[in-house]
C-alpha atoms as a PDB file:
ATOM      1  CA  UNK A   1      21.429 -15.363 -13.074  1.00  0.00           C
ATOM      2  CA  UNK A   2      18.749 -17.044 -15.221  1.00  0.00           C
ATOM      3  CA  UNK A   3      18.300 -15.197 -18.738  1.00  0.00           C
ATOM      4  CA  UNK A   4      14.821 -14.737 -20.144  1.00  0.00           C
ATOM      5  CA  UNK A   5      15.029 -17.757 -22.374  1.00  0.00           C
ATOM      6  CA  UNK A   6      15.545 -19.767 -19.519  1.00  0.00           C
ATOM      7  CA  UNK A   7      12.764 -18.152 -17.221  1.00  0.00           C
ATOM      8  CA  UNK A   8      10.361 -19.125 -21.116  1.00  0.00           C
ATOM      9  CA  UNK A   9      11.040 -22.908 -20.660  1.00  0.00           C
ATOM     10  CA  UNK A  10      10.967 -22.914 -17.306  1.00  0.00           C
ATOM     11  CA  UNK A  11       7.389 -21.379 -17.712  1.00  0.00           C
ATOM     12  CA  UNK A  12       6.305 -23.799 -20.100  1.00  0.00           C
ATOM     13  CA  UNK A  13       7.415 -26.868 -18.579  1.00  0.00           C
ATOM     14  CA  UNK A  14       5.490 -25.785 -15.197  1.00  0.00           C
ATOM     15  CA  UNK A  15       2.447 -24.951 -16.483  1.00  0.00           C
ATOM     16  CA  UNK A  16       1.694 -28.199 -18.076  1.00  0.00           C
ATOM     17  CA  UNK A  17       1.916 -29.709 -14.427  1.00  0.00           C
ATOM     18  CA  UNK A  18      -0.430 -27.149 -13.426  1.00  0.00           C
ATOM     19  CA  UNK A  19      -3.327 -27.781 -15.726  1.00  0.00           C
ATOM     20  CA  UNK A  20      -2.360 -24.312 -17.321  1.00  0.00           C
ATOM     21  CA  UNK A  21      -3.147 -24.534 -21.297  1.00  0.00           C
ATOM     22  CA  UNK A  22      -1.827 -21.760 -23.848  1.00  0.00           C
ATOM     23  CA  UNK A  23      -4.916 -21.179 -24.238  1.00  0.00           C
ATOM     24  CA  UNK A  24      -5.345 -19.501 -20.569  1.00  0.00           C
ATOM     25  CA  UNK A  25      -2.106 -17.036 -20.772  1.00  0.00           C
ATOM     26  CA  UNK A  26      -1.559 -14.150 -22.641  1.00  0.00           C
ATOM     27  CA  UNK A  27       1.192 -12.178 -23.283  1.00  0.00           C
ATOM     28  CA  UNK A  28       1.020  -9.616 -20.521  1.00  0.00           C
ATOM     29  CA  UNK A  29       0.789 -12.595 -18.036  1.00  0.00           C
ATOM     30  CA  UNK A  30       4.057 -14.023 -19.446  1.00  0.00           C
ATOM     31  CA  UNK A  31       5.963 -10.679 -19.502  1.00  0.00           C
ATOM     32  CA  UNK A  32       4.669 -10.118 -15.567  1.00  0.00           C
ATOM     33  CA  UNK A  33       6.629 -13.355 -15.393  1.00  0.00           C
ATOM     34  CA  UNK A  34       9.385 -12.659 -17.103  1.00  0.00           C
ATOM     35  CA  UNK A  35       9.825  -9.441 -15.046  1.00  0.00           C
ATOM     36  CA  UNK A  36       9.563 -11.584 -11.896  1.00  0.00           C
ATOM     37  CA  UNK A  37       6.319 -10.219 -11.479  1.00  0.00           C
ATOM     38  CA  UNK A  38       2.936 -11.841 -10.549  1.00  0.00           C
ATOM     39  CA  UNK A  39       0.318 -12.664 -13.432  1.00  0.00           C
ATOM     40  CA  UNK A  40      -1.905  -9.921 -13.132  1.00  0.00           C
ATOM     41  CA  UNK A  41      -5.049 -12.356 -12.915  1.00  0.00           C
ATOM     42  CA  UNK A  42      -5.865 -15.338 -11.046  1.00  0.00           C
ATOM     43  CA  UNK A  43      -5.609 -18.603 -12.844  1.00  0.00           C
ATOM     44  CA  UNK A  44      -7.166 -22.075 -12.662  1.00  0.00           C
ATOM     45  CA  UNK A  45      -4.859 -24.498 -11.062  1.00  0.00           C
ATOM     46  CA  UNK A  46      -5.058 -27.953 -10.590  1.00  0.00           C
ATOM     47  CA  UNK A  47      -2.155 -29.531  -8.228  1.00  0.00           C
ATOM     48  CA  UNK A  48      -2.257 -33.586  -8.106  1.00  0.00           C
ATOM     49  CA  UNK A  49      -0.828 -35.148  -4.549  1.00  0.00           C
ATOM     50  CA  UNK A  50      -0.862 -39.037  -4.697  1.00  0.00           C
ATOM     51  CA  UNK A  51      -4.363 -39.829  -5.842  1.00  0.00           C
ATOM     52  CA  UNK A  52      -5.448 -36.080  -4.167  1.00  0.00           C
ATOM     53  CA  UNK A  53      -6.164 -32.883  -6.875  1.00  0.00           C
ATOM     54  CA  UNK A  54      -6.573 -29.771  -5.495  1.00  0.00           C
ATOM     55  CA  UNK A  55      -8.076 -27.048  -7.371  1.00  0.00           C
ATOM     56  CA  UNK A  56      -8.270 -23.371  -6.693  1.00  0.00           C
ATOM     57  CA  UNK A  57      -7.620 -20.229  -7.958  1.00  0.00           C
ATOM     58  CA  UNK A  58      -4.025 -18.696  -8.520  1.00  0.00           C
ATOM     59  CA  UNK A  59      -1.763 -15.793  -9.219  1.00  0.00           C
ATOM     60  CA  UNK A  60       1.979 -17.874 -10.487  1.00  0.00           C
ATOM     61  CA  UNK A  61       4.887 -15.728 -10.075  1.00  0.00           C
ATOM     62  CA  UNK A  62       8.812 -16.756 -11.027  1.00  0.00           C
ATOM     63  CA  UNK A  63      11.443 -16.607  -8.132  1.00  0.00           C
ATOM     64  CA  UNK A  64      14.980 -17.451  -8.501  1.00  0.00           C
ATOM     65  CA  UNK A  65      16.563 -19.613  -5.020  1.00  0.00           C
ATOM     66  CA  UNK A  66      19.975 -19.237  -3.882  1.00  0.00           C
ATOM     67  CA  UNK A  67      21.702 -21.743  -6.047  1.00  0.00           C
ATOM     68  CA  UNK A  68      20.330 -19.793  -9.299  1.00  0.00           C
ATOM     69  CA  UNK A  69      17.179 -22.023  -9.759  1.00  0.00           C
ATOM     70  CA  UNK A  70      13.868 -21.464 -10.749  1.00  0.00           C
ATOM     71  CA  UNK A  71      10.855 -22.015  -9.056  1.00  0.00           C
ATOM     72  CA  UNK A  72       7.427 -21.423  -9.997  1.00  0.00           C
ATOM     73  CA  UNK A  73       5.476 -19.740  -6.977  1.00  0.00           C
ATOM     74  CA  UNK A  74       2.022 -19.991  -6.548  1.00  0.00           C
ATOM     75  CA  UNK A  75       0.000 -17.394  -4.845  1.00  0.00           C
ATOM     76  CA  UNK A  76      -3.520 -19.125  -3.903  1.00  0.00           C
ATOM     77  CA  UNK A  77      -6.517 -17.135  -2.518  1.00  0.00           C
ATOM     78  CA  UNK A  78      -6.875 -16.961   0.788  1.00  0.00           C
ATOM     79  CA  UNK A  79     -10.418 -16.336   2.543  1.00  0.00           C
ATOM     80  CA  UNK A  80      -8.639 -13.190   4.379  1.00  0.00           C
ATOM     81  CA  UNK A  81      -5.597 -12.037   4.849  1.00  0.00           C
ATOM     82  CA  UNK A  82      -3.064 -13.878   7.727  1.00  0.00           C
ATOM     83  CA  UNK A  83      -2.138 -10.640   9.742  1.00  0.00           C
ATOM     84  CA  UNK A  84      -1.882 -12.304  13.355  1.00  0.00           C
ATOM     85  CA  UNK A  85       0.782 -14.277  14.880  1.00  0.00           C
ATOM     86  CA  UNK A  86       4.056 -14.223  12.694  1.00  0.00           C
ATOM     87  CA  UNK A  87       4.368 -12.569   9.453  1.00  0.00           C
ATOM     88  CA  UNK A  88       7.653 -12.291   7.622  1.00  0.00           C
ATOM     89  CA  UNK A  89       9.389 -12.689  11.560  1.00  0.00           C
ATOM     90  CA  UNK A  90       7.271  -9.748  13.015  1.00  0.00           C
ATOM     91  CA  UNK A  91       4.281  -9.195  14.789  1.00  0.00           C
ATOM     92  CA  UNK A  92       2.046  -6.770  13.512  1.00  0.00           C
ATOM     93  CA  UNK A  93       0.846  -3.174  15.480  1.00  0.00           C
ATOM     94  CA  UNK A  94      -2.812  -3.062  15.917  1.00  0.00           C
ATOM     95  CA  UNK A  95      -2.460   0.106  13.910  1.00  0.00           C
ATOM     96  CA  UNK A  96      -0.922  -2.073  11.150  1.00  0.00           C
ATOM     97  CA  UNK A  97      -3.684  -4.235  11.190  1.00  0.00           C
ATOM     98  CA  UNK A  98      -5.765  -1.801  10.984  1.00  0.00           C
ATOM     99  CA  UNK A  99      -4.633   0.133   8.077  1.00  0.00           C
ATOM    100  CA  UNK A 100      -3.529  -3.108   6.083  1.00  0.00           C
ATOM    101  CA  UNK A 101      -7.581  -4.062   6.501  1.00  0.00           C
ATOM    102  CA  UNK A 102      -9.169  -0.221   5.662  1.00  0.00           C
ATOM    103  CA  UNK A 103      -6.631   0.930   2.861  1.00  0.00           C
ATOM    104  CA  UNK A 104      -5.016  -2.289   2.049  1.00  0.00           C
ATOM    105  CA  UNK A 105      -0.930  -0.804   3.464  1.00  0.00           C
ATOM    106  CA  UNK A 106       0.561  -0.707   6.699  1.00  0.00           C
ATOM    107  CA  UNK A 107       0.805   2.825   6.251  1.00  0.00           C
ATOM    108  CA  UNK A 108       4.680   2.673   7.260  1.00  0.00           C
ATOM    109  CA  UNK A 109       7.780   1.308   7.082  1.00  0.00           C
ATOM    110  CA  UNK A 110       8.171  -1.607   8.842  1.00  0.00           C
ATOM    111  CA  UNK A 111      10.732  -4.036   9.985  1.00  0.00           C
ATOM    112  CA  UNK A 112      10.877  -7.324   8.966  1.00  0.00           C
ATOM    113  CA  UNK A 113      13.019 -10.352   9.309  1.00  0.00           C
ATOM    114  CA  UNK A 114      12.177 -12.762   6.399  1.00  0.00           C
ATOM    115  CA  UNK A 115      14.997 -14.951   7.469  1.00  0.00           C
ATOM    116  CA  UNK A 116      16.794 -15.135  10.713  1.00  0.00           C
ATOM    117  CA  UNK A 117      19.619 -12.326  11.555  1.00  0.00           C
ATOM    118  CA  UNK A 118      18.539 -10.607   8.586  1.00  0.00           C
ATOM    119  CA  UNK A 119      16.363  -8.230   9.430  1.00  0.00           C
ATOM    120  CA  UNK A 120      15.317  -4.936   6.629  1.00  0.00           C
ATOM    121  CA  UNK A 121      13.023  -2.098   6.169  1.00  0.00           C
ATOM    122  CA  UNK A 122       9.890  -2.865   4.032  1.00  0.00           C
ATOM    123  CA  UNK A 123       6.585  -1.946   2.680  1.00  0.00           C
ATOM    124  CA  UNK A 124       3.484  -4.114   3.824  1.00  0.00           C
ATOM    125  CA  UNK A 125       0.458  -4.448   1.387  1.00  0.00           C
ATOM    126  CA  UNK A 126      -2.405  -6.871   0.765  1.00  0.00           C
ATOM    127  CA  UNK A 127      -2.579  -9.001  -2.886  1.00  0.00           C
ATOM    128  CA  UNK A 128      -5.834  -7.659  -3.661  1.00  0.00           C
ATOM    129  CA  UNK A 129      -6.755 -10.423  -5.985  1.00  0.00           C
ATOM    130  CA  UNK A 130      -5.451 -13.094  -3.351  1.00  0.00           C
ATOM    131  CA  UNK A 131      -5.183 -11.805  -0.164  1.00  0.00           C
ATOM    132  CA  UNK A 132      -1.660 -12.651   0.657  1.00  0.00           C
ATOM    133  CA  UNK A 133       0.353 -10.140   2.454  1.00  0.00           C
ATOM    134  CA  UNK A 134       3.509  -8.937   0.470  1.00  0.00           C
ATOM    135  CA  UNK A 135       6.282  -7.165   1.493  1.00  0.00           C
ATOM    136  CA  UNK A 136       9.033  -4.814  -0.686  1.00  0.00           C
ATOM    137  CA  UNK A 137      12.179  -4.172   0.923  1.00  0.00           C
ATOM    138  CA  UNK A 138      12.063  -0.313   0.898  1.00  0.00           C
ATOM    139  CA  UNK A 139      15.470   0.074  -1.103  1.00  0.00           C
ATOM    140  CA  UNK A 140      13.579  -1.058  -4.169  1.00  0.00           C
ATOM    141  CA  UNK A 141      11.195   1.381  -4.528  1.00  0.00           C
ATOM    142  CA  UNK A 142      12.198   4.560  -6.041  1.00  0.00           C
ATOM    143  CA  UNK A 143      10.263   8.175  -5.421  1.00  0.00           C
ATOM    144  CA  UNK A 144       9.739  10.260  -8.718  1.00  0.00           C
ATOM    145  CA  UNK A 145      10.110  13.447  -8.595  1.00  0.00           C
ATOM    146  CA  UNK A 146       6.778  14.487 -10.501  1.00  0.00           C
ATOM    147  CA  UNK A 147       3.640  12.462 -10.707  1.00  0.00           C
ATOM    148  CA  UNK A 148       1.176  12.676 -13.365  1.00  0.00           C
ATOM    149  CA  UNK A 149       2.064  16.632 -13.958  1.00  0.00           C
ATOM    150  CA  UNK A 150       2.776  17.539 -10.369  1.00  0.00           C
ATOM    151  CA  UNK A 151       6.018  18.168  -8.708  1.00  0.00           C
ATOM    152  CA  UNK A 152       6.096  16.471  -5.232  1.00  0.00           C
ATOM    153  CA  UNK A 153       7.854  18.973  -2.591  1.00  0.00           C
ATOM    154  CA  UNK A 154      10.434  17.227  -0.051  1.00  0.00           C
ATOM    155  CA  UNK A 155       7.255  16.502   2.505  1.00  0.00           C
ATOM    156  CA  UNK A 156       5.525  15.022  -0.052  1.00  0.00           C
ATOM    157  CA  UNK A 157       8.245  12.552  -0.966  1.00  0.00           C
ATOM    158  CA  UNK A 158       9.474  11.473   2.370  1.00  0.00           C
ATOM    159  CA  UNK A 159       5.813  10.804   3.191  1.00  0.00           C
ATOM    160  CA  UNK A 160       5.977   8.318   0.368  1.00  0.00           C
ATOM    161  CA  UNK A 161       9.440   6.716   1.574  1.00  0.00           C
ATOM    162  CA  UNK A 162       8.264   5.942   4.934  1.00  0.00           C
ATOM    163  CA  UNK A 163       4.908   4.539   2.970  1.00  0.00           C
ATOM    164  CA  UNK A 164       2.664   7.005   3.849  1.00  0.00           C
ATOM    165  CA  UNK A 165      -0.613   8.586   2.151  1.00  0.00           C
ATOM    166  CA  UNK A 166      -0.255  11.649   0.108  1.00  0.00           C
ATOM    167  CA  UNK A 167      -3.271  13.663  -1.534  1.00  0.00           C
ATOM    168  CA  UNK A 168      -2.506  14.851  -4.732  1.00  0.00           C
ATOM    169  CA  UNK A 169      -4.599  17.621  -6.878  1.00  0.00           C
ATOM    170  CA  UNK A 170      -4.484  18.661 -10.062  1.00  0.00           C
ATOM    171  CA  UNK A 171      -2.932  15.627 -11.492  1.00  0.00           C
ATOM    172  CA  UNK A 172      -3.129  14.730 -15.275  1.00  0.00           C
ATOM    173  CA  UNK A 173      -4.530  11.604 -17.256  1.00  0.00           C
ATOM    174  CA  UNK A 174      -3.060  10.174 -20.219  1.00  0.00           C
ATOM    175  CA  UNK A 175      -6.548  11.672 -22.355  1.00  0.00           C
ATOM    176  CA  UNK A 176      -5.328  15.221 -20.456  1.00  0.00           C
ATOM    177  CA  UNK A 177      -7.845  15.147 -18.104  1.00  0.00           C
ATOM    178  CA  UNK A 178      -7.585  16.769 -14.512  1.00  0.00           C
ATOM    179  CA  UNK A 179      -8.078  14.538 -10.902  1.00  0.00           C
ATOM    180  CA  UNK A 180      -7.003  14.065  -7.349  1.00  0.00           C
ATOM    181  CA  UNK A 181      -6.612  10.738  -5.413  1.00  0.00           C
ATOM    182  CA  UNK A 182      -4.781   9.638  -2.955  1.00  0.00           C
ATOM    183  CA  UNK A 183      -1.246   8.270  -3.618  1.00  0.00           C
ATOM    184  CA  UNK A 184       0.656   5.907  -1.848  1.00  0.00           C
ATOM    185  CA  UNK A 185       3.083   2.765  -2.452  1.00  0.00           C
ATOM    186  CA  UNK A 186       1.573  -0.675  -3.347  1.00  0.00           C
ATOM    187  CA  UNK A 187       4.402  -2.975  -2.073  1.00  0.00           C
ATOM    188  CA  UNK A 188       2.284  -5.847  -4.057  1.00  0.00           C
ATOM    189  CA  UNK A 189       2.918  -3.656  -7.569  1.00  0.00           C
ATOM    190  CA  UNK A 190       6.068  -2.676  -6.385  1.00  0.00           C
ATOM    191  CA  UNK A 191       4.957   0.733  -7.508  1.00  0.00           C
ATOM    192  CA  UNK A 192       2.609   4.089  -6.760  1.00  0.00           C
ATOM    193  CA  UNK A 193      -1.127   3.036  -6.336  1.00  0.00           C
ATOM    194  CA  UNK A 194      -4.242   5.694  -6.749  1.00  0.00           C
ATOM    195  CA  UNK A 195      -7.208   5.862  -4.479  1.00  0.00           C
ATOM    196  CA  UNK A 196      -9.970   7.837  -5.836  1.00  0.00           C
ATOM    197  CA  UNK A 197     -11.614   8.433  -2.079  1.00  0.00           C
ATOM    198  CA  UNK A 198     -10.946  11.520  -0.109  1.00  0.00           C
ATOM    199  CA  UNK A 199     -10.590  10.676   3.033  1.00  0.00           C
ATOM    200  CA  UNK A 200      -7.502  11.219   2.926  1.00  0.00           C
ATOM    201  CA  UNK A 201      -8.123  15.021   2.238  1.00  0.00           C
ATOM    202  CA  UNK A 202     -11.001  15.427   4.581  1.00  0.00           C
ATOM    203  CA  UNK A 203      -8.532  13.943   7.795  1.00  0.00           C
ATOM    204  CA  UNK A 204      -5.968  16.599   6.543  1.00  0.00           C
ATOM    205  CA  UNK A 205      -8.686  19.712   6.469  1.00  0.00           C
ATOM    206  CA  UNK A 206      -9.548  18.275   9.951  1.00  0.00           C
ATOM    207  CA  UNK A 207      -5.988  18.689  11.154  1.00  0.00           C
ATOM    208  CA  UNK A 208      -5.511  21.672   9.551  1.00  0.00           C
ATOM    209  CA  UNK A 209      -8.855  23.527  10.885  1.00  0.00           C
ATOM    210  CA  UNK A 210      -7.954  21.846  14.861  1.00  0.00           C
ATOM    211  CA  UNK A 211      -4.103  23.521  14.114  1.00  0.00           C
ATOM    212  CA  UNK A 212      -5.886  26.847  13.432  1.00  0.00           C
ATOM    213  CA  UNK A 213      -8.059  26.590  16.676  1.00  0.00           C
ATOM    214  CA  UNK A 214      -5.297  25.549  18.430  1.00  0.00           C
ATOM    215  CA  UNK A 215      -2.964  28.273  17.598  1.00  0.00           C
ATOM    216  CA  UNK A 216      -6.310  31.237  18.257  1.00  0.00           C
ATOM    217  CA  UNK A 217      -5.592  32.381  21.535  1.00  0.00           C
ATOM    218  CA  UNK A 218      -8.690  33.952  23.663  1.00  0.00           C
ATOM    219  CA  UNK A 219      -7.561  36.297  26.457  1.00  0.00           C
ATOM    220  CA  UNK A 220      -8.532  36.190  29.885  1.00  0.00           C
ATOM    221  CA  UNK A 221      -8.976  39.832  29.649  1.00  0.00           C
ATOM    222  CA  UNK A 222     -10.835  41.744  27.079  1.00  0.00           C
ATOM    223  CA  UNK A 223     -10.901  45.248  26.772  1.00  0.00           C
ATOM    224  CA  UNK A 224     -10.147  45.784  30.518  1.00  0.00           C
ATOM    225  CA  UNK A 225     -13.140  43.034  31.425  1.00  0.00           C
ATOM    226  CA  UNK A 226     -12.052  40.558  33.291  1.00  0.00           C
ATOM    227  CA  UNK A 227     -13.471  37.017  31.358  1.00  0.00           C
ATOM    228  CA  UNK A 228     -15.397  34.060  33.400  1.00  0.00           C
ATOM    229  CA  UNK A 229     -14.114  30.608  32.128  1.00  0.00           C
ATOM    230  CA  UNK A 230     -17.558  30.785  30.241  1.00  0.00           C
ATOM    231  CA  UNK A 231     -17.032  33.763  28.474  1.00  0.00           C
ATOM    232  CA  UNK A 232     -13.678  32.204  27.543  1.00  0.00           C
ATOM    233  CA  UNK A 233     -15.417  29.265  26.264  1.00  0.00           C
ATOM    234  CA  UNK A 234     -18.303  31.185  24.178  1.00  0.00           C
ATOM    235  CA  UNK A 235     -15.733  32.888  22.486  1.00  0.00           C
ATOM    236  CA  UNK A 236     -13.681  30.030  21.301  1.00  0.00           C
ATOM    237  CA  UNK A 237     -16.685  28.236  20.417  1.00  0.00           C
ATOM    238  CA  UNK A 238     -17.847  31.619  18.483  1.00  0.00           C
ATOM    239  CA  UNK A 239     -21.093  32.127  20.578  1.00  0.00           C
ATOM    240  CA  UNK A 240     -21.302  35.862  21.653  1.00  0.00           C
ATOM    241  CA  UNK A 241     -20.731  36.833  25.009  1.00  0.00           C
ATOM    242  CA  UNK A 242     -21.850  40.057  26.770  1.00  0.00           C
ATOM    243  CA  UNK A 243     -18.788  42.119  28.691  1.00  0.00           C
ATOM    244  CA  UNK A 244     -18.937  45.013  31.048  1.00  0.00           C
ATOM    245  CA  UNK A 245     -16.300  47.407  30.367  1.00  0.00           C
END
């Protein structure tokens, strides 16, 4: 495996071809780097074919081939994300679609076949900053067993395995502060993500309160009375309704 010295020159010798000065990376770029992570901002590139330069905006990331080379990846902007046809061997579900374009994650495991016969379980997330679709096979990510102050129960972490939402409360900042969001794996950060919108919360009071109506039974007879499929209905939808007992 390349050591980190390695992975430096490597860095150094690539960005030059790149029209990348030292000027334009910090330090937290280069340790992304060195942690075969992405830079955490897009940078200017400039990539000379023949007597053709192409410029555009990039996020450079390190990735190590099969014969223990590096190669210097380059994540360009896209105008929108590529979630038809093929991706990563699969077709996507039109509920995958869907929930990659509202929230930005499939909302699910799914499974992928990056390479032929080799098929895995992954997370599916949009690049934010570039659009690209990324995928985490799901044996990298690991669950904690508290965030930010609050013990997850056994629900709460499956949920997160299979890459589920989960709406948290009564979390903690680093300045000690109280907040909820909405928590759920970022298969681009390889790591928990927080959404401070609660729709999340509002679909799961809307579950809850059409469990509870579900589960209120109304009789067909009340007090003796026999009730008309109206009554039945005035009472479920909390109207009153006169009986004759």
């Amino acid at each position: 495996r390349v050591d980190r010295r390695q992975r430096q020159m490597c860095i150094r010798d690539r960005f030059e071809k790149l029209g990348i000065t030292k000027e334009m990376i910090d330090t937290k770029s280069l340790d992304k780097m060195l942690n075969w992570q992405k830079t955490p901002m897009l940078l200017p590139i400039k990539v000379e074919i023949g007597d053709t330069v192409i410029r555009t905006d990039a996020r450079l990331s390190l990735r190590e081939n099969a014969e223990g080379e590096l190669k210097l990846i380059v994540h360009a902007v896209r105008k929108e994300p590529q979630l038809d046809g093929f991706v990563y061997g699969i077709r996507l579900t039109e509920d995958d679609k869907q929930n990659l374009r509202q929230t930005g994650h499939a909302g699910r495991l799914v499974e992928i076949e990056p390479v032929k016969d080799q098929k895995m379980m992954a997370f599916l997330s949009i690049d934010k900053l570039t659009n690209e679709l990324v995928a985490v096979r799901a044996d990298r990510i690991k669950i904690p067993n508290e965030i930010k102050g609050v013990t997850l129960d056994e629900q709460q972490k499956k949920d997160l395995l299979e890459g589920k939402a989960v709406y948290l409360e009564n979390m903690k900042s680093k300045n000690d502060k109280e907040f909820n969001a909405t928590v759920q794996i970022n298969a681009d950060r390889r790591s928990l993500e927080f959404r401070f919108d609660n729709s999340l919360k509002q679909e799961q009071s809307k579950q809850q309160n059409q469990s509870q109506e579900t589960q209120f039974h109304i009789p067909t007879k009340l007090l003796g009375a026999e009730l008309s499929e109206q009554q039945q209905k005035d009472l479920k939808d909390t109207k009153p309704s006169m009986l004759r007992v």
